[in-house]
C-alpha atoms as a PDB file:
ATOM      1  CA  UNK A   1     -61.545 -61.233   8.524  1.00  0.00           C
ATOM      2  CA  UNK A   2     -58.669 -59.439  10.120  1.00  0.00           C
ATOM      3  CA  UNK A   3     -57.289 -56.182   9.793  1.00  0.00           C
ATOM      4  CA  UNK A   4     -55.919 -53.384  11.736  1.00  0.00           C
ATOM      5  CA  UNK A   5     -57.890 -50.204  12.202  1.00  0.00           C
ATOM      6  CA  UNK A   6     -55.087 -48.233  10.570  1.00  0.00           C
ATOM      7  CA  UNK A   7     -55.284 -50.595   7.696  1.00  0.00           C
ATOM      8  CA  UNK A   8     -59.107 -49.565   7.247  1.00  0.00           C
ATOM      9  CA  UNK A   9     -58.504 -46.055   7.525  1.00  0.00           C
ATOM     10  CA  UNK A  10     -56.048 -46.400   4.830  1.00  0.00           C
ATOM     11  CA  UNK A  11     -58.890 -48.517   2.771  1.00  0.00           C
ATOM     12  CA  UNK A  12     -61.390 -45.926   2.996  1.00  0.00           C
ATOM     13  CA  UNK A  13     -59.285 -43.223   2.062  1.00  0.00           C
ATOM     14  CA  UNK A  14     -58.062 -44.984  -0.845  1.00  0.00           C
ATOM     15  CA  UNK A  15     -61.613 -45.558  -1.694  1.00  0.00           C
ATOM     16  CA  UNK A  16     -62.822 -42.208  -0.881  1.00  0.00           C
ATOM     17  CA  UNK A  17     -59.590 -39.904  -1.969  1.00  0.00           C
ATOM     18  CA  UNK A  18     -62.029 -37.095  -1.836  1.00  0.00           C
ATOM     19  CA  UNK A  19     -60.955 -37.110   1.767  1.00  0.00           C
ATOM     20  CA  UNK A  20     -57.604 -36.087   1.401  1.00  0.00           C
ATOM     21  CA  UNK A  21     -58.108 -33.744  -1.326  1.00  0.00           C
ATOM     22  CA  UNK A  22     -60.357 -31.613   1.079  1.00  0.00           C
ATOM     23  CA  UNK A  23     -58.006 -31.857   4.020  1.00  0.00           C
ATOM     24  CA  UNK A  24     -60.262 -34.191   6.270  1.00  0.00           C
ATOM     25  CA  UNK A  25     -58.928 -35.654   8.956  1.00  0.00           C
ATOM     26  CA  UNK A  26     -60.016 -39.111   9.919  1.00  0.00           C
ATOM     27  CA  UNK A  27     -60.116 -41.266  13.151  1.00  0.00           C
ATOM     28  CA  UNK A  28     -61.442 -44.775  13.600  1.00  0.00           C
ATOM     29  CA  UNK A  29     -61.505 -46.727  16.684  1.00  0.00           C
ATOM     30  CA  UNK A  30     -63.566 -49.940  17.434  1.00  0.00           C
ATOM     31  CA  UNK A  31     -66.266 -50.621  20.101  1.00  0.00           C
ATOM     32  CA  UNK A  32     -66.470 -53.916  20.899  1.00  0.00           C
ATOM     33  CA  UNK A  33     -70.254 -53.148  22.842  1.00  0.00           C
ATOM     34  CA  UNK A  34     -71.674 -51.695  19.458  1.00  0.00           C
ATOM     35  CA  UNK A  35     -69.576 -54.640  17.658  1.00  0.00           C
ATOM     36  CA  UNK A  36     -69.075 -51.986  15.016  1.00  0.00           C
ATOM     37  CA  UNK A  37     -66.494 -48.881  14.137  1.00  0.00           C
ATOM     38  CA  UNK A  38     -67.247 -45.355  14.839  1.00  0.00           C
ATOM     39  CA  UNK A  39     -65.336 -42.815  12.578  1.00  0.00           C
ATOM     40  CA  UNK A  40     -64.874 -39.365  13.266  1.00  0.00           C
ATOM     41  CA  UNK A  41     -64.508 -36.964   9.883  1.00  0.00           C
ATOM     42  CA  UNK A  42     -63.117 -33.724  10.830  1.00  0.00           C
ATOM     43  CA  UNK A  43     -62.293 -29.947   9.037  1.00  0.00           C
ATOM     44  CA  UNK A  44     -61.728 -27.246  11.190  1.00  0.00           C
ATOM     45  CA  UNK A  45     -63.506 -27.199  14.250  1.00  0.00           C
ATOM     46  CA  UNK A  46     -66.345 -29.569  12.420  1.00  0.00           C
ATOM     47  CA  UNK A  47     -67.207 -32.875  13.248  1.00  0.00           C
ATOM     48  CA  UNK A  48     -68.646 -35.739  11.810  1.00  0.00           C
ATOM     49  CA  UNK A  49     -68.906 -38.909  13.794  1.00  0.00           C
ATOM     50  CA  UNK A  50     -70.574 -42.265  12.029  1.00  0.00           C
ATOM     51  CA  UNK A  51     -70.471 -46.011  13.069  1.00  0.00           C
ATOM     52  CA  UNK A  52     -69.258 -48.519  10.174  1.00  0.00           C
ATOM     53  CA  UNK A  53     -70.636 -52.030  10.916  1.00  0.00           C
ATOM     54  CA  UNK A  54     -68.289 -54.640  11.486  1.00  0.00           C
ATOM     55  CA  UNK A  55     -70.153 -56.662   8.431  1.00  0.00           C
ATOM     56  CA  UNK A  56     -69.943 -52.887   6.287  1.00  0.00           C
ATOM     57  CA  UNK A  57     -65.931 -53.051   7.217  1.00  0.00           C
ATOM     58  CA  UNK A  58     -65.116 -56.093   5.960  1.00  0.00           C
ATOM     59  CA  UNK A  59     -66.806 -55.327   2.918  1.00  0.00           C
ATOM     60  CA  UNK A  60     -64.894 -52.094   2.419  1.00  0.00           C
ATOM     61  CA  UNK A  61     -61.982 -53.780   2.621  1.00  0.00           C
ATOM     62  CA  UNK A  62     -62.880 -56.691   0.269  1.00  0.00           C
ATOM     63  CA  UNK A  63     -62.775 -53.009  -2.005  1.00  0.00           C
ATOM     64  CA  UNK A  64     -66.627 -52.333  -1.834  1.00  0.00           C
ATOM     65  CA  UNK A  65     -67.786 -49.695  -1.422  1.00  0.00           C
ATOM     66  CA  UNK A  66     -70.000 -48.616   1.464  1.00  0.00           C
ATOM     67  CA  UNK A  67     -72.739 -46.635   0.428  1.00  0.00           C
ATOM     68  CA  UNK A  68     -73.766 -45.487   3.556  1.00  0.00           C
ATOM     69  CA  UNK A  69     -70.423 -44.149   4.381  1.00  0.00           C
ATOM     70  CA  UNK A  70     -70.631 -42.540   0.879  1.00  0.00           C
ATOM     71  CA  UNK A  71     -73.212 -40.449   1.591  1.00  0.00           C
ATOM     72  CA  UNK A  72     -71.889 -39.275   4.892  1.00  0.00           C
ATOM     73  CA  UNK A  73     -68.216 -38.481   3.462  1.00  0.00           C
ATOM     74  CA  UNK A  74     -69.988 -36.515   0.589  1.00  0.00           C
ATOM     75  CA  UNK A  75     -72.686 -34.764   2.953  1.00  0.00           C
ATOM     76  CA  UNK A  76     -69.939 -33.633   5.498  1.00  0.00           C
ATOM     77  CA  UNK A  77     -68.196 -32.227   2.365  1.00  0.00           C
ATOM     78  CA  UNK A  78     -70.935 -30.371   1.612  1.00  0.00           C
ATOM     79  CA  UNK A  79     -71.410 -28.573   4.541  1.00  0.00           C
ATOM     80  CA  UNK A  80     -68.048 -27.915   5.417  1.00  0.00           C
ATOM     81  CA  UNK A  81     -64.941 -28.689   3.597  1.00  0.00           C
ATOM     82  CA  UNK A  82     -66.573 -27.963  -0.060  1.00  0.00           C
END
């Protein structure tokens, strides 16, 4: 499947619009030795970096949802934009 990386961040904050409501910014790059996506969350001076599988990327923007990603959106809320 092909996409951009700008068209994935778009995805996922489309799918996770929680996001934008708590003023979280979001950067994605890809890393071709981990053959996945690492995406930084941040608020403030707080980070949150995660890797999205290529396989868990595709599926996200088929329009499901990655669970995994989920819980890290919604635990980095938690702890510092909530």
């Amino acid at each position: 499947m092909g996409y951009t990386v700008v068209a994935l961040k778009d995805k996922i904050m489309e799918m996770y619009p929680e996001i934008g409501r708590y003023g979280i910014t979001v950067g994605i790059a890809f890393s071709e030795g981990k053959n996945a996506y690492i995406v930084k969350f941040t608020k403030n001076s707080h980070e949150l970096t995660t890797h999205l599988e290529k396989k868990d990327a595709d599926e996200c923007m088929d329009g499901i949802k990655c669970v995994y990603l989920g819980v890290q959106i919604g635990q980095f809320i938690k702890n510092f934009a909530g």
